[in-house]
C-alpha atoms as a PDB file:
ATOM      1  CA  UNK A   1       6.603  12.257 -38.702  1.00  0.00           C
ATOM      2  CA  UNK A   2       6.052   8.924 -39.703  1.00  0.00           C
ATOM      3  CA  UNK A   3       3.357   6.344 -38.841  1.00  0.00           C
ATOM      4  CA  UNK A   4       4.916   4.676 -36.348  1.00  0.00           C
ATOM      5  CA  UNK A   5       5.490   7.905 -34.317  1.00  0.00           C
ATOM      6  CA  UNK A   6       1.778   9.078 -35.078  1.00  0.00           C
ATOM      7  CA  UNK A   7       0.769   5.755 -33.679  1.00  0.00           C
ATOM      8  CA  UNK A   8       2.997   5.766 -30.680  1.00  0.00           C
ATOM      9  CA  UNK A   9       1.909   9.532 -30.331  1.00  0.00           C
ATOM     10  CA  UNK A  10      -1.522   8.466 -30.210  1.00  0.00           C
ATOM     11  CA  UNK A  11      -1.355   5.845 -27.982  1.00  0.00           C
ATOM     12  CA  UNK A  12       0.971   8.086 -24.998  1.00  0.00           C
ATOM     13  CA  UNK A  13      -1.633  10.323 -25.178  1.00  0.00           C
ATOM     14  CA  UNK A  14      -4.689   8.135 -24.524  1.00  0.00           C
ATOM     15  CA  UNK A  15      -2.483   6.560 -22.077  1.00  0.00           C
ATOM     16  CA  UNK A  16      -2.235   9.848 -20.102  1.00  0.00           C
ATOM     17  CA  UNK A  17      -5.653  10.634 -20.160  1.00  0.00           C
ATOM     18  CA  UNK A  18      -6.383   7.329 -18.960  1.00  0.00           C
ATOM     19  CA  UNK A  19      -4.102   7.511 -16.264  1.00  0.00           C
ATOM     20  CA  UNK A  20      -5.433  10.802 -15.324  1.00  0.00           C
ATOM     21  CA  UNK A  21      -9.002  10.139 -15.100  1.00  0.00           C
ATOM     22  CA  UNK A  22      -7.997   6.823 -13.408  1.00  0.00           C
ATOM     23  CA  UNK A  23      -5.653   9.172 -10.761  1.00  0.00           C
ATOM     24  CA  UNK A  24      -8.943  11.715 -10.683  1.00  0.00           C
ATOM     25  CA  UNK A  25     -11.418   8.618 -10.134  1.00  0.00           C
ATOM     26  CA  UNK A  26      -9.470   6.563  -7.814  1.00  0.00           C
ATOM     27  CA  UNK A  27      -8.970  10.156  -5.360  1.00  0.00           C
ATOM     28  CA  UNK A  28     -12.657  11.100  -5.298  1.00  0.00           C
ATOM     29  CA  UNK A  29     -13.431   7.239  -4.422  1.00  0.00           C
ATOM     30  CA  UNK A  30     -10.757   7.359  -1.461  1.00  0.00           C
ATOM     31  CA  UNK A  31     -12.262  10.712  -0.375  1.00  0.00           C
ATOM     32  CA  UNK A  32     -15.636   9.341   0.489  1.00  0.00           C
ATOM     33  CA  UNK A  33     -14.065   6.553   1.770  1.00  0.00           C
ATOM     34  CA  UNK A  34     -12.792   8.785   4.340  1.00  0.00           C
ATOM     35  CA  UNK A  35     -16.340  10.915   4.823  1.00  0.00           C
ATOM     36  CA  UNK A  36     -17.892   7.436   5.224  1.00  0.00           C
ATOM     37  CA  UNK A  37     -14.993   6.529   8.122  1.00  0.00           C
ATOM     38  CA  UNK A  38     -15.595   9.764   9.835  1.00  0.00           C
ATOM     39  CA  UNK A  39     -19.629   9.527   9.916  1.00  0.00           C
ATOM     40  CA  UNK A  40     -19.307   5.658  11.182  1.00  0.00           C
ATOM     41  CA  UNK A  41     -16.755   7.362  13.681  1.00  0.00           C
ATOM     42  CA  UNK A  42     -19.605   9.481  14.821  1.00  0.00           C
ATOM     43  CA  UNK A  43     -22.648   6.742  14.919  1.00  0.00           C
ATOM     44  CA  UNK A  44     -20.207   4.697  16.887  1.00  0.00           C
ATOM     45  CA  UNK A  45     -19.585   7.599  19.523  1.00  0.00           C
ATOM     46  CA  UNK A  46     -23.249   8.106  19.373  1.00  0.00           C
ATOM     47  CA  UNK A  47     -24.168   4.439  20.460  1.00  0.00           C
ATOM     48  CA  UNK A  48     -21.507   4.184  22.996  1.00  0.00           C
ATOM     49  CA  UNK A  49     -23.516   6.713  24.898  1.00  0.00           C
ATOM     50  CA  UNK A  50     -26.636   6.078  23.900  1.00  0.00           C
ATOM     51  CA  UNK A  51     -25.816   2.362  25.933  1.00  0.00           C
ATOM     52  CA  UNK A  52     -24.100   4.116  28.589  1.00  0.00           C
ATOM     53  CA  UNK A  53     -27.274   6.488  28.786  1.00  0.00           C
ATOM     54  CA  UNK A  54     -29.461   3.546  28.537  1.00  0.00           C
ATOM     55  CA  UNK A  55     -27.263   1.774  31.590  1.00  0.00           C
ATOM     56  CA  UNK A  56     -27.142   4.908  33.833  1.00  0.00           C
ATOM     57  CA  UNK A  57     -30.943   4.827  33.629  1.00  0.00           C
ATOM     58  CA  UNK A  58     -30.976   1.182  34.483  1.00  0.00           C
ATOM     59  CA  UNK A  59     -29.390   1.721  37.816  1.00  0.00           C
ATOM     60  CA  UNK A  60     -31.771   4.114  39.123  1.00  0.00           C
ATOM     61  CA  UNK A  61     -33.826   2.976  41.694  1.00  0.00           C
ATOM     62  CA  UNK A  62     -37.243   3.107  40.145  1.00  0.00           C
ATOM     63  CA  UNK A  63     -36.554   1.145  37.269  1.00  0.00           C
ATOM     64  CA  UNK A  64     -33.767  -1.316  38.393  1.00  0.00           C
ATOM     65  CA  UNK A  65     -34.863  -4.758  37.484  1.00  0.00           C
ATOM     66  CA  UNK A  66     -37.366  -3.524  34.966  1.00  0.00           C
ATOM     67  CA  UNK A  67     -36.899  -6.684  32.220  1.00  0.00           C
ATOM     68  CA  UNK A  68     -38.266  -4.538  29.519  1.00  0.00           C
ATOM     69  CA  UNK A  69     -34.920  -1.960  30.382  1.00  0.00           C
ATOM     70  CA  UNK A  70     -32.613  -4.874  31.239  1.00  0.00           C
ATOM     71  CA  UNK A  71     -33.865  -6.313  27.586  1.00  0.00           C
ATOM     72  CA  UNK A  72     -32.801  -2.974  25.802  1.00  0.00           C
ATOM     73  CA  UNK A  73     -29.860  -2.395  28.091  1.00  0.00           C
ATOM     74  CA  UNK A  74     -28.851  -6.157  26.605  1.00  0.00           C
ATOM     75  CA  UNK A  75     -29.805  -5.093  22.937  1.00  0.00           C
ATOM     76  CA  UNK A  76     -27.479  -2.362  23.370  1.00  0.00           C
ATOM     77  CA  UNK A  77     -24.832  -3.818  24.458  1.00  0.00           C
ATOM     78  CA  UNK A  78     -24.662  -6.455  21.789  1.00  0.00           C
ATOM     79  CA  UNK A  79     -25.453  -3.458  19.210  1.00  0.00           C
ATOM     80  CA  UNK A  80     -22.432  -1.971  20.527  1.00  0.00           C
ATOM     81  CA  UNK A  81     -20.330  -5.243  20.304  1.00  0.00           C
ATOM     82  CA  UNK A  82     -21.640  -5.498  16.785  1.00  0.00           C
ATOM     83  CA  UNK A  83     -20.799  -2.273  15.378  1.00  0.00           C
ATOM     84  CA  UNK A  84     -17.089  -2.565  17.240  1.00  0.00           C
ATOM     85  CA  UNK A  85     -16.066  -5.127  14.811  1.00  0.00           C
ATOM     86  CA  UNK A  86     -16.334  -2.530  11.908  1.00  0.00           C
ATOM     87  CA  UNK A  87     -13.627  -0.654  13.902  1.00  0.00           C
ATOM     88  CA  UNK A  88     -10.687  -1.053  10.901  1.00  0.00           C
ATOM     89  CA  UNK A  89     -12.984   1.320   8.432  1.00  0.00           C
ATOM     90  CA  UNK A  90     -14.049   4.040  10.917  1.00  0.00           C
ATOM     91  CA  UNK A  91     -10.193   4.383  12.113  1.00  0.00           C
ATOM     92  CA  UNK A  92      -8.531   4.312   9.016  1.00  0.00           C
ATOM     93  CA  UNK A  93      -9.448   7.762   8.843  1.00  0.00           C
ATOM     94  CA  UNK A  94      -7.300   8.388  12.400  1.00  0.00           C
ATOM     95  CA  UNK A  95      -4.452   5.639  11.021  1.00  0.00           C
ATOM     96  CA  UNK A  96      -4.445   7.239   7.879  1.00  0.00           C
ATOM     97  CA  UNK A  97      -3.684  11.207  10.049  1.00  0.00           C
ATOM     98  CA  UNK A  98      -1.234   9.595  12.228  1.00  0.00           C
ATOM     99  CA  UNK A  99       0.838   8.581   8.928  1.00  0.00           C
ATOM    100  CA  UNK A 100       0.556  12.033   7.639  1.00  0.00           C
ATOM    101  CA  UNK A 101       1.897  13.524  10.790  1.00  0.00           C
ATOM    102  CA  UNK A 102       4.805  11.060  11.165  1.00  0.00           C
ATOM    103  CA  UNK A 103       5.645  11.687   7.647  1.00  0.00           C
ATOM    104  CA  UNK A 104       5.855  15.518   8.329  1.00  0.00           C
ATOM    105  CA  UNK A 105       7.302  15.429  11.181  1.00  0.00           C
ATOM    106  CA  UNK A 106      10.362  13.296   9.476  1.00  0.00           C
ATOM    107  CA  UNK A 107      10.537  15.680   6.780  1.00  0.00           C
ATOM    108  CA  UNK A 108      11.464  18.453   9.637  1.00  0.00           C
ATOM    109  CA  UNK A 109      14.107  16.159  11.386  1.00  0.00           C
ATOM    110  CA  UNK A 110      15.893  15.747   8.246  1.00  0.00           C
ATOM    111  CA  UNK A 111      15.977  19.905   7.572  1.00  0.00           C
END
């Protein structure tokens, strides 16, 4: 071998370890990505009904134009409004499914 193909040798192999920790790095990033998605997901569902909870309770009779309620009914609401403009990262999870399953499901039209 000569030095020039040492060198090269040397450098396609870095290269592909590079690649492959990059590759390895860049999946476990997307991955909790994903877990993060699915648990904002979850404290989304959890403050939808915690507000409609909250709104059910306003209506009853004993309580209905209670400011301090109608103040955290109002809190809620906004909370809710708030948290539904970080809807891109907790769906990408679902977007990111439906892609999958469109994918496979092309795969078995063309067999």
């Amino acid at each position: 071998m000569t030095k020039l193909e040492i060198i090269l040798s040397a450098i396609l192999t870095l290269s592909l370890l590079f690649n492959l920790g990059l590759f390895i790095y860049a999946r476990q990033v997307v991955s909790r990505l994903i877990d993060i998605s699915g648990e904002l997901g979850d404290l989304d569902k959890m403050i939808t009904s915690f507000s409609n909870h909250l709104a059910s309770v306003y209506q009853l009779e004993t309580f209905y134009g209670d400011q301090t309620l109608e103040n955290l009914l109002a809190h809620a609401r906004s909370f809710t409004e708030q948290m539904d403009t970080f809807d891109y990262i907790y769906y990408f999870e679902d977007e990111a499914e439906a892609e999958e399953d469109t994918l496979s499901e092309e795969e078995k039209d063309e067999q």
